[in-house]
Protein backbone atom coordinates (compact mmCIF):
# COMPACT_ATOMS: atom_id res chain seq x y z
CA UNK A 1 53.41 54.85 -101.33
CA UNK A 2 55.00 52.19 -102.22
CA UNK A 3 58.22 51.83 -101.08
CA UNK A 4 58.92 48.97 -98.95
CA UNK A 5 62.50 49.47 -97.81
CA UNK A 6 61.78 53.17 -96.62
CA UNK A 7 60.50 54.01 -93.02
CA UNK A 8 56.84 54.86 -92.26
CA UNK A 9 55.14 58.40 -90.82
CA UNK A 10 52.46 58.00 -88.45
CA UNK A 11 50.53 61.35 -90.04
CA UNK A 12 48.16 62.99 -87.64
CA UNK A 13 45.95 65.99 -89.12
CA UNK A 14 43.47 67.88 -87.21
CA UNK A 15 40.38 69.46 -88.35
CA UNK A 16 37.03 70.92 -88.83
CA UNK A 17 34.23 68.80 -88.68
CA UNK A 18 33.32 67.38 -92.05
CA UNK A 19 36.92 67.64 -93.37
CA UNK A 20 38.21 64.60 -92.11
CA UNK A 21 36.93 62.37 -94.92
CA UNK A 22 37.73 65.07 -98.00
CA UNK A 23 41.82 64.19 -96.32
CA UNK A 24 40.69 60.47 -96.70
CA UNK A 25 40.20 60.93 -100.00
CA UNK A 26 43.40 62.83 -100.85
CA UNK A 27 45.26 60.24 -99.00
CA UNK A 28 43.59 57.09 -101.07
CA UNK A 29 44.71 58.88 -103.83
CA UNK A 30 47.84 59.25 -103.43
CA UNK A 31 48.26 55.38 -102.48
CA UNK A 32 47.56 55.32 -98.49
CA UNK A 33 47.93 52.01 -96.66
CA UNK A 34 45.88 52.55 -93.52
CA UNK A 35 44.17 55.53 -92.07
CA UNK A 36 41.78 56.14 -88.84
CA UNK A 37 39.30 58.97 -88.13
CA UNK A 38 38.27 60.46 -84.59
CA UNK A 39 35.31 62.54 -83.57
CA UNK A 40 37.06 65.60 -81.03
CA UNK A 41 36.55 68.67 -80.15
CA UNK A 42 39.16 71.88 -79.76
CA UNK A 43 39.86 73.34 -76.84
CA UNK A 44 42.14 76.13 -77.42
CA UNK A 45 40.74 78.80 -74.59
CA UNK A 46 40.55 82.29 -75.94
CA UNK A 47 38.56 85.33 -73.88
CA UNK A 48 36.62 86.28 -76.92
CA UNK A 49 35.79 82.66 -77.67
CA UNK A 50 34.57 82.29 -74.12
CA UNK A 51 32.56 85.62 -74.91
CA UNK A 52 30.65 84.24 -77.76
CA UNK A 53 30.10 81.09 -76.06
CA UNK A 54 32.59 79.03 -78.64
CA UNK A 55 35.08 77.11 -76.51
CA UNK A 56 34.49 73.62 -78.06
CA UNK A 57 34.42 72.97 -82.01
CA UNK A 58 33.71 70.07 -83.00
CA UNK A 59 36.94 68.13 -84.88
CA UNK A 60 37.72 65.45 -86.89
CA UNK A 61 41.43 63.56 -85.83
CA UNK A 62 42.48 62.12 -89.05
CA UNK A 63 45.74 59.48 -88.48
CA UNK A 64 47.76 57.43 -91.27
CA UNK A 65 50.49 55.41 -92.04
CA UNK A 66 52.25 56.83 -95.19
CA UNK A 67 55.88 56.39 -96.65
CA UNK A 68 58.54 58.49 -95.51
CA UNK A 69 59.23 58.75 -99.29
CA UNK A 70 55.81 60.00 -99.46
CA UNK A 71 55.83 62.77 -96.99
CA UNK A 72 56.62 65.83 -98.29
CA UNK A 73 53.33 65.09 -101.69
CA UNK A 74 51.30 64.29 -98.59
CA UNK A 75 52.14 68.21 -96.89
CA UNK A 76 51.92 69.85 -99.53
CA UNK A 77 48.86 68.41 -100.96
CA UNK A 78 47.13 68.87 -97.43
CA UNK A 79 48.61 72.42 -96.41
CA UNK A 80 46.95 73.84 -99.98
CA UNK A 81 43.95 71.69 -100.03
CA UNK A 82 42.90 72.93 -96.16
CA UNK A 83 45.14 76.36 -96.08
CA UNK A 84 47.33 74.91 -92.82
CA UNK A 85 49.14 77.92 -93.56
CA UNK A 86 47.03 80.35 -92.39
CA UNK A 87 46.04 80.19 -88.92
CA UNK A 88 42.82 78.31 -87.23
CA UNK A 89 42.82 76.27 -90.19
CA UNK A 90 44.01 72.66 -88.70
CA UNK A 91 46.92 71.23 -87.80
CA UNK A 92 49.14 68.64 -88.98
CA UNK A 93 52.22 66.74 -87.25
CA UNK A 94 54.33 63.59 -88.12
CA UNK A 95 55.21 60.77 -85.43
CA UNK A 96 58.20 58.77 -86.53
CA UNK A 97 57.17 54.55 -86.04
CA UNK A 98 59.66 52.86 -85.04
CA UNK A 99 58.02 49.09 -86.18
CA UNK A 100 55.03 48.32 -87.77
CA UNK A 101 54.42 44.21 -89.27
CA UNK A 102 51.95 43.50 -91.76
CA UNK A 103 50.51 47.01 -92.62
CA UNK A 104 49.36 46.17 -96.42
CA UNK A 105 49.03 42.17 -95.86
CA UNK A 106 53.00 41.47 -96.69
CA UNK A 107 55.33 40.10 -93.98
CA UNK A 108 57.64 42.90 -94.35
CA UNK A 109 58.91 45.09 -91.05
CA UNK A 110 59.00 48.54 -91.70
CA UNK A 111 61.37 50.52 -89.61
CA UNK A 112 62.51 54.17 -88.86
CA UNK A 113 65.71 55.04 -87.85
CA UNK A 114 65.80 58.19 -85.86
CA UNK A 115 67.64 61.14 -86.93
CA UNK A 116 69.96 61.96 -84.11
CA UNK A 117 71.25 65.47 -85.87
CA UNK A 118 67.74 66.87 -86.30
CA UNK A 119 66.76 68.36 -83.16
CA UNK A 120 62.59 67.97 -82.44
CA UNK A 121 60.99 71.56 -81.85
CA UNK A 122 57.35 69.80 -80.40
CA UNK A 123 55.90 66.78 -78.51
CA UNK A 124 52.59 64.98 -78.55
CA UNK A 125 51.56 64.60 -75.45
CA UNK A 126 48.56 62.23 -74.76
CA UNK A 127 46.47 61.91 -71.83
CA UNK A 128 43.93 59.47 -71.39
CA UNK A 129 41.57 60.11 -68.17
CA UNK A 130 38.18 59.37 -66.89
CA UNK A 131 35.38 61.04 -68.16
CA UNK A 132 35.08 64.78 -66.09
CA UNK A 133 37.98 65.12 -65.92
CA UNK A 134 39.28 67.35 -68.82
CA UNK A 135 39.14 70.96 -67.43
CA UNK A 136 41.31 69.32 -64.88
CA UNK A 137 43.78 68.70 -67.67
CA UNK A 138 43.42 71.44 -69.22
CA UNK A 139 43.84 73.86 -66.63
CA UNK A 140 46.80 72.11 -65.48
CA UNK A 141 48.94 72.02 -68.51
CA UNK A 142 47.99 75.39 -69.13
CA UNK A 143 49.84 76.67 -66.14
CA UNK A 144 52.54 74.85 -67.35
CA UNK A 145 52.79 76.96 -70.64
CA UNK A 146 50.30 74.54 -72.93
CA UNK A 147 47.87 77.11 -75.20
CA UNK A 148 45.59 74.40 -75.68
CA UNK A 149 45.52 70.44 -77.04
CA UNK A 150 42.70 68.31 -78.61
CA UNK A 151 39.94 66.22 -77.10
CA UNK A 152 39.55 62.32 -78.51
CA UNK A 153 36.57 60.44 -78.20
CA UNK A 154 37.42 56.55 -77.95
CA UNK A 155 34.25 54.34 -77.95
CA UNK A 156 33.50 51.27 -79.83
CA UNK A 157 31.22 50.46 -82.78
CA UNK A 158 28.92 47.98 -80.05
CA UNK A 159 27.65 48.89 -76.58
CA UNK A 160 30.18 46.19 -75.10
CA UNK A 161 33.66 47.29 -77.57
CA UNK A 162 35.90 49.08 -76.58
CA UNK A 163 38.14 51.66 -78.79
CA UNK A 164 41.83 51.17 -79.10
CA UNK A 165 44.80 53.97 -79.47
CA UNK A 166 47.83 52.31 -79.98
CA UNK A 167 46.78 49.04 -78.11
CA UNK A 168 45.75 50.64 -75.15
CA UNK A 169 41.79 49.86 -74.50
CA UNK A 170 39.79 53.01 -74.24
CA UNK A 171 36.56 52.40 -71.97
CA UNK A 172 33.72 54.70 -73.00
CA UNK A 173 33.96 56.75 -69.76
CA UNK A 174 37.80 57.59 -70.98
CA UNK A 175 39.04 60.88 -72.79
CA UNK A 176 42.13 61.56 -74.33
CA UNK A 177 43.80 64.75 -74.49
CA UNK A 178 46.11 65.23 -77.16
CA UNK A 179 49.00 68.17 -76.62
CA UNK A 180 51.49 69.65 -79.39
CA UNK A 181 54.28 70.97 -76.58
CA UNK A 182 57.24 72.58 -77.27
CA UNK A 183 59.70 70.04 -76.10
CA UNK A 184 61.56 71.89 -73.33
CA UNK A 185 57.40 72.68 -71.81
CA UNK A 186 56.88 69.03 -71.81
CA UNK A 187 58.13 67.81 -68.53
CA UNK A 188 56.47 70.43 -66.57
CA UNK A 189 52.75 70.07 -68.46
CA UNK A 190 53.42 66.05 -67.92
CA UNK A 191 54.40 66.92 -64.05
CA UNK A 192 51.20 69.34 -63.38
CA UNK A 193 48.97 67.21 -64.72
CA UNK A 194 50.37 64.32 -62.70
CA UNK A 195 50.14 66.17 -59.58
CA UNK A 196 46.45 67.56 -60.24
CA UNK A 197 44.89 64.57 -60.94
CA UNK A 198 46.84 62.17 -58.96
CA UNK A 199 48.22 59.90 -62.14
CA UNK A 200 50.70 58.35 -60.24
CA UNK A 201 48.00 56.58 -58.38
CA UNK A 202 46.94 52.92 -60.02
CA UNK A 203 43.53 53.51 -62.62
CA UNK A 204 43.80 57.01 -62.20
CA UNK A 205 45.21 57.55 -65.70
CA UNK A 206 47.89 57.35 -68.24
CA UNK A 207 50.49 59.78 -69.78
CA UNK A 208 52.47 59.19 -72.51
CA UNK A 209 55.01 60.95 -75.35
CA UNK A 210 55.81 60.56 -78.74
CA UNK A 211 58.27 62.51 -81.07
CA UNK A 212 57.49 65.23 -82.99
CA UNK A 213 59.07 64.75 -86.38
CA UNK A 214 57.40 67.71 -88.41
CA UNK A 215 54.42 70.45 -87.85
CA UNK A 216 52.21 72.20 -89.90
CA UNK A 217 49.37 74.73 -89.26
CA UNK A 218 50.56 75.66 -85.93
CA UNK A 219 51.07 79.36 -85.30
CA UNK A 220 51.91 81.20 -81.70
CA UNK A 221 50.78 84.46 -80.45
């Protein structure tokens, strides 16, 4: 991962509790230049889960900056290693990063040009609301065609810090929601969760999108 003239991958991986620091490993291995792990939970609602009382797992949100050079070792390695190719193993998805200064301690801007011929099959949707207010979410974008997303827990390492997701401050009261949408279901999950919790109004919470670039792991019924 060492190729400073070639873009840079924000890699996202999701997975069991536990796992997330066996895919640290892998990735210091291979030459990784910056990764972050999240407690989470799943909350992929399924009548038999509900049933046997399992709606929330416990997860581990694994993120990294990696080489576009780099990406394809980085799948493979991780789809074997954690079988993402078999279902209710994980998931993994690439964000394209448009500009990122100073990753390894060099000066050097890395930049991503985006592919205008390669049309984007899914969406990460992120919503960060107040504390309560997930099944709100949930229920929301799951009228809107969403079959589920991923709970992040921002806090800081002190009582007074706060934890940060791409420069946005996340107050320990906060949640985010993370959702993999099919790109033509994104508008209306984005517009029924507006309209349930009120988003438009100032504090009440923030929406936003990023580019799907690549998938792995994720399987539909």
């Amino acid at each position: 991962m060492d190729s400073p003239n070639k873009g840079l991958i924000l890699f996202w991986c999701v997975l069991d509790f536990g796992k997330g620091s066996k895919l640290f490993k892998l990735y210091k291995e291979l030459g990784g230049i910056g990764a972050t792990i999240f407690l989470g939970k799943g909350t992929v609602r399924d009548e038999l889960l509900n049933k046997l009382g399992i709606l929330d797992t416990r997860k581990e949100i694994f993120f990294a900056l990696i080489h576009e050079v780099e990406e394809e070792s980085l799948y493979e390695r991780v789809i074997k290693k954690f079988h993402l190719d078999k279902p209710n193993h994980g998931i993994a998805f690439s964000v394209p990063i448009k500009y990122c200064s100073a990753v390894d301690g060099s000066k050097d801007i890395y930049s991503l040009e985006k592919k205008g011929v390669r049309e984007l099959e899914y969406e990460a949707i992120f919503v960060v609301v107040d504390k309560g207010s997930l099944d709100d979410v949930l229920e929301a974008a799951e009228s809107a065609g969403s079959t589920g997303g991923t709970v992040i827990h921002g806090r800081g390492s002190g009582s007074k810090e706060k934890e940060t997701l791409f420069n946005i401050q996340i107050e320990p009261e906060k949640e985010i929601v993370l959702i993999l949408s099919k790109e033509h279901k994104t508008e209306s999950i984005i517009n029924a969760v507006k309209e349930r919790l009120n988003i438009d109004h100032p504090g009440t919470g923030i929406i936003f999108v990023m580019d799907v670039s690549r998938t792995a792991g994720l399987y539909e019924k």
